[in-house]
N, C-alpha and C. Protein backbone atom coordinates (compact mmCIF):
# COMPACT_ATOMS: atom_id res chain seq x y z
N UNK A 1 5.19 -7.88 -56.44
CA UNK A 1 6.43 -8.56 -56.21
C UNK A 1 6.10 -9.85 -55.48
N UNK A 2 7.38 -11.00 -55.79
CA UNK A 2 6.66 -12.23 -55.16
C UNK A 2 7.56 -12.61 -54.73
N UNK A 3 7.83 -13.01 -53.58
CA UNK A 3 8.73 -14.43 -53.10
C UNK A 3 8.74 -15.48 -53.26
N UNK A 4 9.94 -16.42 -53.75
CA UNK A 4 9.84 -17.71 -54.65
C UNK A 4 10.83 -17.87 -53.25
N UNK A 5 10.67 -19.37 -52.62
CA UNK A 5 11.39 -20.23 -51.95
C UNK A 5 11.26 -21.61 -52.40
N UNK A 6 12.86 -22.20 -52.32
CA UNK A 6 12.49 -23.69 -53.17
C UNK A 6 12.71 -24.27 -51.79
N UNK A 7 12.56 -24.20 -50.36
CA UNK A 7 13.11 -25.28 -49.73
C UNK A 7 13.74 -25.10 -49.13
N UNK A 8 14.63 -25.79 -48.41
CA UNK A 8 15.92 -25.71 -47.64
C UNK A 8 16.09 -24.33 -47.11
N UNK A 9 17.36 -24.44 -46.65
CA UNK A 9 17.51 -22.84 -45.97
C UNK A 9 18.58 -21.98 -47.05
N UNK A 10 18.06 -21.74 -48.34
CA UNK A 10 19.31 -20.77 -48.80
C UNK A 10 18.47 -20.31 -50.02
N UNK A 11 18.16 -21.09 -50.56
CA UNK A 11 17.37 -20.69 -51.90
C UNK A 11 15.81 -19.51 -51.69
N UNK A 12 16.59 -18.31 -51.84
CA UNK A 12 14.98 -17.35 -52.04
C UNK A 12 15.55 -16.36 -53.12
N UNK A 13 14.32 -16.27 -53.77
CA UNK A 13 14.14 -15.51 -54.76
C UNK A 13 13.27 -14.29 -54.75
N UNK A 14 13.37 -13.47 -55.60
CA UNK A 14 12.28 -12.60 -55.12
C UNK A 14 11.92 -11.60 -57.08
N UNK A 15 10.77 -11.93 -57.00
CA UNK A 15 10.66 -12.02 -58.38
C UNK A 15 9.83 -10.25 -58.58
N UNK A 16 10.24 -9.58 -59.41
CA UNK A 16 9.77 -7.90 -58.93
C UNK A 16 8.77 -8.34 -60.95
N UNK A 17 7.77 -7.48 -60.50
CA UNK A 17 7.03 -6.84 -62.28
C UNK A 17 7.65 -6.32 -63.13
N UNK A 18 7.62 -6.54 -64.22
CA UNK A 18 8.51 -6.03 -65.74
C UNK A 18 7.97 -4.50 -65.54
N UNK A 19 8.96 -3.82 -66.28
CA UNK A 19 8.51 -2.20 -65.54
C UNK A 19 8.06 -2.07 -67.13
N UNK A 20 6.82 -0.90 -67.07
CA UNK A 20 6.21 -0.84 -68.58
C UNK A 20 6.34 -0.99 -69.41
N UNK A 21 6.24 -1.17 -70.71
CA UNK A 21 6.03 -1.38 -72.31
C UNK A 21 6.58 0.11 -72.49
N UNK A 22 5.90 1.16 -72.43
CA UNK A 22 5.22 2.31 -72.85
C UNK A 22 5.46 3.61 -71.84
N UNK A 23 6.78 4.11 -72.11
CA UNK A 23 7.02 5.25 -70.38
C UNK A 23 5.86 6.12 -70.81
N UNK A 24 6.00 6.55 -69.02
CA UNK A 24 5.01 7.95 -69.16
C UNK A 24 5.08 8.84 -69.62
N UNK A 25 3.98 9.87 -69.83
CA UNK A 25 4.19 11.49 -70.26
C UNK A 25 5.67 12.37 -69.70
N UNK A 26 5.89 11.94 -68.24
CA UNK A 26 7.20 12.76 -68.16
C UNK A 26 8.89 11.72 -67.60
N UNK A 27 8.33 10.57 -68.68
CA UNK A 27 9.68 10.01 -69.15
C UNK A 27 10.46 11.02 -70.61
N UNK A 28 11.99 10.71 -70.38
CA UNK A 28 12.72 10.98 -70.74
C UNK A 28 12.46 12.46 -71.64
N UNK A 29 12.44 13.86 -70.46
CA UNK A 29 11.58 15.16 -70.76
C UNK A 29 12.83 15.90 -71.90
N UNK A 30 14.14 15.55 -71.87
CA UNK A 30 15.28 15.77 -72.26
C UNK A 30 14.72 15.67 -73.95
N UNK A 31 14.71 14.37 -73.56
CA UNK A 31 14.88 14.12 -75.38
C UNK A 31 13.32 14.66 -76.08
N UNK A 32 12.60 14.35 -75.43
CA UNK A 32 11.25 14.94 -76.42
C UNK A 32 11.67 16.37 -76.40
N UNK A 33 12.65 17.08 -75.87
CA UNK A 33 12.50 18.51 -76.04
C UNK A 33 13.55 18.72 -76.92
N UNK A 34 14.41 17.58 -77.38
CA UNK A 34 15.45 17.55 -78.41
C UNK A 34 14.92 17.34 -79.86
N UNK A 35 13.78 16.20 -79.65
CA UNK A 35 12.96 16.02 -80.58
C UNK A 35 12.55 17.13 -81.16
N UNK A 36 11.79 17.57 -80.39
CA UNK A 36 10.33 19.27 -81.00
C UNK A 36 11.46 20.36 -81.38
N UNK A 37 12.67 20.87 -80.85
CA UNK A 37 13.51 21.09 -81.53
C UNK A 37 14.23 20.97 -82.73
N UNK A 38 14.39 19.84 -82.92
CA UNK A 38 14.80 18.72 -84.45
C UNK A 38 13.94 19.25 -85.29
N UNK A 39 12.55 19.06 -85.39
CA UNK A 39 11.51 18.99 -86.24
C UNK A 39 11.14 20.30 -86.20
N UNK A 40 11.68 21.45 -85.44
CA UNK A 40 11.34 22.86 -85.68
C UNK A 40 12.50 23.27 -86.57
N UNK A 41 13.46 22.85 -86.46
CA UNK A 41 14.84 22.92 -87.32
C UNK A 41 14.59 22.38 -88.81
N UNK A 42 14.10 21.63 -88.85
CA UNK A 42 13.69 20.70 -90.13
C UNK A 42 12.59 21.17 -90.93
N UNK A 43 11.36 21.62 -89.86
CA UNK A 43 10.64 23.06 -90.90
C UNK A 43 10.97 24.32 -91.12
N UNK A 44 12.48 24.52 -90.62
CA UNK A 44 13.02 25.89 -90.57
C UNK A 44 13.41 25.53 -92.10
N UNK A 45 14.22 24.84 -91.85
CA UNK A 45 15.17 24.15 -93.22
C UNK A 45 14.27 23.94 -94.22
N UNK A 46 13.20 23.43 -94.85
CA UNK A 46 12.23 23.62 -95.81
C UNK A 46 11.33 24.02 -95.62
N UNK A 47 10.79 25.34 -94.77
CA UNK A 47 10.90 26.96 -95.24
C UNK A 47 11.65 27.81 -96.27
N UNK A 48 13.35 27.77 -95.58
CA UNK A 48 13.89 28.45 -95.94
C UNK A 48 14.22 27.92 -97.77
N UNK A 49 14.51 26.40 -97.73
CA UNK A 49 14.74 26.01 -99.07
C UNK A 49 13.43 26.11 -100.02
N UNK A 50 12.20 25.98 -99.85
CA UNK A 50 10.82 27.00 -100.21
C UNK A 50 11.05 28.49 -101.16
N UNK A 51 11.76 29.29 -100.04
CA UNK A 51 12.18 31.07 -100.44
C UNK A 51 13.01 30.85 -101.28
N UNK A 52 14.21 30.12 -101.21
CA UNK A 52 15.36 30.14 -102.10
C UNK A 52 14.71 29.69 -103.11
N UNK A 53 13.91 28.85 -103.14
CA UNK A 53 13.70 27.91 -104.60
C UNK A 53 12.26 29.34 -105.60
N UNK A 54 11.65 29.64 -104.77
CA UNK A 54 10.94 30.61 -105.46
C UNK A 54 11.47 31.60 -105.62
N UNK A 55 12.75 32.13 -104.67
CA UNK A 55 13.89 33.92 -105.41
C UNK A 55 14.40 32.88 -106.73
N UNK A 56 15.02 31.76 -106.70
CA UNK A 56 15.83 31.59 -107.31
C UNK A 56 14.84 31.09 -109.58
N UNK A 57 13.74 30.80 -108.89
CA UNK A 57 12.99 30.41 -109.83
C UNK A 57 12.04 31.52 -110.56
N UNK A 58 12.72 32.74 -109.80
CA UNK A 58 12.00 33.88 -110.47
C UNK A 58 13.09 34.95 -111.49
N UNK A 59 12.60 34.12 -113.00
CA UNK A 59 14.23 34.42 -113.79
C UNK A 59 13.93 36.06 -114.45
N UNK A 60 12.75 36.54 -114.15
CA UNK A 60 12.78 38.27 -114.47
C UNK A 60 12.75 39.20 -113.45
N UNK A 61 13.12 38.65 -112.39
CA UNK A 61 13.57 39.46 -111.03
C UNK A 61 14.71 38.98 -110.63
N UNK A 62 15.97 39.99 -110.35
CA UNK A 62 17.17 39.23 -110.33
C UNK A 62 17.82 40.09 -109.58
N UNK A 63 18.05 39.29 -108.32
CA UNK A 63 18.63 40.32 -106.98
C UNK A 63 20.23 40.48 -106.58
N UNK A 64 20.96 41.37 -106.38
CA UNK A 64 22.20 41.25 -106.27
C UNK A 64 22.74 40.69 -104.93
N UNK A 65 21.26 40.68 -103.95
CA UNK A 65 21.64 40.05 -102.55
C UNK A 65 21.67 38.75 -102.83
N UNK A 66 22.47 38.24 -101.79
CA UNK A 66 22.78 36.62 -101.84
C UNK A 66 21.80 35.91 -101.34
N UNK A 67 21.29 34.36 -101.68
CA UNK A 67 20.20 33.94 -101.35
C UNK A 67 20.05 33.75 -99.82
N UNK A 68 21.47 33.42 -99.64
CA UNK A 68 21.93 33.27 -97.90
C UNK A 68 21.85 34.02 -97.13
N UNK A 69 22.22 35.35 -97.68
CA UNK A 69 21.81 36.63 -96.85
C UNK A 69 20.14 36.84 -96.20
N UNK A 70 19.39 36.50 -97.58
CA UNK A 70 17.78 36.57 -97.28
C UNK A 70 17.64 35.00 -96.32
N UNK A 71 18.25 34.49 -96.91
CA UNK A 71 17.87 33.18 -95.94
C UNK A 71 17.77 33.79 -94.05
N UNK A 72 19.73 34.22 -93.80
CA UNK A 72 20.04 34.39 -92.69
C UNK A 72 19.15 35.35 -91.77
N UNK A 73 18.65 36.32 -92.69
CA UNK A 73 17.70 37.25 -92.19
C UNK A 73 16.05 36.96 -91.55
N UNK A 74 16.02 36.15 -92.70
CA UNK A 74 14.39 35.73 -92.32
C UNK A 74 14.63 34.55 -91.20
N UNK A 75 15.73 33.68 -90.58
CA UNK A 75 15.84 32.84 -89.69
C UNK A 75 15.87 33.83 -88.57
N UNK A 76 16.79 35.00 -88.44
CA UNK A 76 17.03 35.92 -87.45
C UNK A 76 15.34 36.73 -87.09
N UNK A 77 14.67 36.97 -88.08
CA UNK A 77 13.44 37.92 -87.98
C UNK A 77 12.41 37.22 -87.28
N UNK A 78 12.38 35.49 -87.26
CA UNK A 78 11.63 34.65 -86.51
C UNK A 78 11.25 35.28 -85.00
N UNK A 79 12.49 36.11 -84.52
CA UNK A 79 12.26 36.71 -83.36
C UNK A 79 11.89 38.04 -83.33
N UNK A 80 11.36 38.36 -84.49
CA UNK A 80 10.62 39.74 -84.11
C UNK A 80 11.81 41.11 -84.50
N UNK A 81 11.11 42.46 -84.35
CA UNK A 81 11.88 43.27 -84.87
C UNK A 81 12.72 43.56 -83.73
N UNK A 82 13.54 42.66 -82.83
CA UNK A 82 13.81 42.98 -81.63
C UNK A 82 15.45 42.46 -81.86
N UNK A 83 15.42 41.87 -82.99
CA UNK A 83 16.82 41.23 -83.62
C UNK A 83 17.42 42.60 -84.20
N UNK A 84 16.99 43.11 -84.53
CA UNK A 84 17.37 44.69 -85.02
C UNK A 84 18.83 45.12 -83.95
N UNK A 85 18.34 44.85 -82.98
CA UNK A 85 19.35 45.43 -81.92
C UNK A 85 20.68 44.50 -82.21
N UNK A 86 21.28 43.37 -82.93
CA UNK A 86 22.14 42.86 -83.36
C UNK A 86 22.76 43.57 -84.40
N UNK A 87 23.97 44.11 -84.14
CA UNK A 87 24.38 44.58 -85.66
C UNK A 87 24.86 43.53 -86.87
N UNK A 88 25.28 42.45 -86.42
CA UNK A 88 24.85 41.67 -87.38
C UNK A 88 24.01 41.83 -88.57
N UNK A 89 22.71 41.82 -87.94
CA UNK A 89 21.26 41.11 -88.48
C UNK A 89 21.47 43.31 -89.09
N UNK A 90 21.73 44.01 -88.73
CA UNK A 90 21.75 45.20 -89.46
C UNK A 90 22.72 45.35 -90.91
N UNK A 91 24.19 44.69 -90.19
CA UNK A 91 24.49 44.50 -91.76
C UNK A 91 23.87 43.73 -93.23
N UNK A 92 23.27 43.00 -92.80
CA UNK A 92 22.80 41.94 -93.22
C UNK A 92 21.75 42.70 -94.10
N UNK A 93 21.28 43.78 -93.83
CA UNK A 93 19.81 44.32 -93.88
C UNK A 93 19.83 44.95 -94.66
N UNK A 94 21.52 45.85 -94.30
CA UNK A 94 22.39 46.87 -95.14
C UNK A 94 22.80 46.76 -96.20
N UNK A 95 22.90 45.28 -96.52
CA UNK A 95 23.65 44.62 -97.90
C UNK A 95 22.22 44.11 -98.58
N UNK A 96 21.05 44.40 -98.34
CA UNK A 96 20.00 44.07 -99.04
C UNK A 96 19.80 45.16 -100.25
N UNK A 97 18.99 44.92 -101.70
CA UNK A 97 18.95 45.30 -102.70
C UNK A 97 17.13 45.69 -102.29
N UNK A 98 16.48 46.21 -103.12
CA UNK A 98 15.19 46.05 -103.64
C UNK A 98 14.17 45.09 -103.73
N UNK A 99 15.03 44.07 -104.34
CA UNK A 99 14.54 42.76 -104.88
C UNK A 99 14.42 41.97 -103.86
N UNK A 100 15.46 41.86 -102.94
CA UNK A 100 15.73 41.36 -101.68
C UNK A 100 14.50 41.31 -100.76
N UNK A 101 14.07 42.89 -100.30
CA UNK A 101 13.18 43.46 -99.32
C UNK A 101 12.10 43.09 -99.79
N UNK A 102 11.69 43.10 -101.05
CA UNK A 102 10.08 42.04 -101.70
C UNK A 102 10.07 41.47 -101.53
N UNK A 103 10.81 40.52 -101.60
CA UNK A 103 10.89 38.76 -101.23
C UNK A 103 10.51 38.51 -99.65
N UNK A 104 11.50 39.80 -98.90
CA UNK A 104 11.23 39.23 -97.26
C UNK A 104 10.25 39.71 -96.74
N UNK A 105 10.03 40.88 -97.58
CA UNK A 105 8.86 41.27 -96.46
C UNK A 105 7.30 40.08 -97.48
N UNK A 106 7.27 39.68 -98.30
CA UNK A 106 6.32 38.58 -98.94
C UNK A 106 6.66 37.50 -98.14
N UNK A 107 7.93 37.15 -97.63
CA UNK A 107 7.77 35.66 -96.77
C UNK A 107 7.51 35.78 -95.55
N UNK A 108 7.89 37.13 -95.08
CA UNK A 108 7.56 37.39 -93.87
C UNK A 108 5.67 37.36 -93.60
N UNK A 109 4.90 38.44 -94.33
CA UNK A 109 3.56 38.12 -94.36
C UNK A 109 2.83 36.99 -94.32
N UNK A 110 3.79 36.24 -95.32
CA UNK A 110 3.21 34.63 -95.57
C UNK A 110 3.24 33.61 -94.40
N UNK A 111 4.01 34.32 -93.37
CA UNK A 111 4.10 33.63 -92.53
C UNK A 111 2.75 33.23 -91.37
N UNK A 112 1.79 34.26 -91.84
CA UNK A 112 0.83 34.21 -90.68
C UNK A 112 -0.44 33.31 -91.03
N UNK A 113 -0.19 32.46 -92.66
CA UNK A 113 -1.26 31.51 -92.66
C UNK A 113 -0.48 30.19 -92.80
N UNK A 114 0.90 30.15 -91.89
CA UNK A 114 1.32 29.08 -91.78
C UNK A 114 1.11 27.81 -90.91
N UNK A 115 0.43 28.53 -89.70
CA UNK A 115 -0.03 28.17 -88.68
C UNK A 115 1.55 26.97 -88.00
N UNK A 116 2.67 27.66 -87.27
CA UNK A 116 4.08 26.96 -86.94
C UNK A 116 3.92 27.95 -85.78
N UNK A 117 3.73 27.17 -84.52
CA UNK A 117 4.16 27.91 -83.43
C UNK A 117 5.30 28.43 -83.27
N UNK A 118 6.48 28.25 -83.72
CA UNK A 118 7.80 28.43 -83.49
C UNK A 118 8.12 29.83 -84.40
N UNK A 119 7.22 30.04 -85.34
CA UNK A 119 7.07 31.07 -86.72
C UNK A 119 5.82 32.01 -86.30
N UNK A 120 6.09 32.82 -85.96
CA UNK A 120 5.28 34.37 -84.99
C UNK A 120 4.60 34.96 -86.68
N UNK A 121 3.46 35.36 -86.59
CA UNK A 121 2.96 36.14 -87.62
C UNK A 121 3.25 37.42 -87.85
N UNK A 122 3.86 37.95 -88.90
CA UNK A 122 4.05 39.23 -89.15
C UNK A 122 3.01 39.76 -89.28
N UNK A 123 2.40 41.30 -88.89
CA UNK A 123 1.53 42.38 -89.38
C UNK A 123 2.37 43.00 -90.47
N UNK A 124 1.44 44.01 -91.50
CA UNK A 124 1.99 44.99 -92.27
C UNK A 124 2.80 46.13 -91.65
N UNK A 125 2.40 46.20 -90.49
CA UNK A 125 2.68 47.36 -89.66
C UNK A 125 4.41 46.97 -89.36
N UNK A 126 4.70 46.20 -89.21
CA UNK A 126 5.67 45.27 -88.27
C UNK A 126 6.50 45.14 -89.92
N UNK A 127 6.38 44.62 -90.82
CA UNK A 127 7.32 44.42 -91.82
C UNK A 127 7.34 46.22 -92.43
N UNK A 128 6.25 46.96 -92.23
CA UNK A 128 6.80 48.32 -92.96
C UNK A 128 7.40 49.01 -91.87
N UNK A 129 7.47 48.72 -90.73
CA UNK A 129 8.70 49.34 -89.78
C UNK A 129 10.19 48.56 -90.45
N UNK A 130 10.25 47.29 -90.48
CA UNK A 130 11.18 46.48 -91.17
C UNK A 130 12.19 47.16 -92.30
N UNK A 131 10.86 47.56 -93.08
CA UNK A 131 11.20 48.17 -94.45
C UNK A 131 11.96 50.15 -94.37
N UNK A 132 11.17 50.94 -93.02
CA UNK A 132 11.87 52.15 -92.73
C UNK A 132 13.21 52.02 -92.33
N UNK A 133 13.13 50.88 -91.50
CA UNK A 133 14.66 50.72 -90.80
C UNK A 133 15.72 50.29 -91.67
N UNK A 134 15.17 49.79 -92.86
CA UNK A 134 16.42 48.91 -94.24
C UNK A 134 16.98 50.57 -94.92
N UNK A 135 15.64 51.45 -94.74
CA UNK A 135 15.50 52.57 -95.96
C UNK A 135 16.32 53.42 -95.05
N UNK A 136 16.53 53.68 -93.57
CA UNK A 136 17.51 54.29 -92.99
C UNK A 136 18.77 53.85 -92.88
N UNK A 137 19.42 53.15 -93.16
CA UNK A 137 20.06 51.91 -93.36
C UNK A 137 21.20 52.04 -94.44
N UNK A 138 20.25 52.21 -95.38
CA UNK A 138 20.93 52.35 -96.67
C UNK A 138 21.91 53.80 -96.93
């Protein structure tokens, strides 16, 4: 910081440094966490349009569950078989077909050479508990 005086008795200035180009690592912590959010939403979203486009592009397997249903499920299962405890996510499970449960428990598996922190890897163990709980269910 500098002091500028022109003279006389009235004129002072005081001249401060332009504050960075470039904030720091824990400038504005809000929005980068709105950001990594956004862009976890946005690979949620083509994920999910991925599944739909391969149920929907598979014209000799033909499921009576809705694509939305498998959609809603596999967004809910991101958290593990611990969503179970929602009856929601049970109806949801309840209104699944055959055709349905191949598809999720295949996207679910697929999930573990995705490498998406936000997307937990399924075991076999973990989707065929998945699959007892649909079959009690029914």
């Amino acid at each position: 910081m500098a002091v500028v005086t022109t003279g006389g008795n009235a004129d002072v200035y005081v001249v401060a440094p332009l504050a960075p180009a470039v904030p720091n690592d824990n400038a504005f912590p809000s929005l980068r966490g709105t950001l990594r959010i956004q862009a976890q939403e946005r690979d949620w979203a083509a994920s999910a349009r991925e599944a739909t486009d391969k149920l929907n592009e598979d014209a000799e397997v033909t499921s009576k569950t809705a694509a939305s249903t498998i959609e809603a499920l596999l967004y809910e299962l991101r958290c593990g078989l611990s969503c179970l405890a929602d009856e929601g996510t049970r109806n949801r499970l309840r209104c699944c077909d055959e055709t349905a449960m191949r598809t999720i428990a295949a996207e679910l598996l697929s999930w573990k050479d995705r490498n998406k922190p936000w997307l937990p890897p399924w075991l076999e163990e973990d989707v065929a508990k998945l699959v007892a709980v649909w079959e009690a269910l029914k």
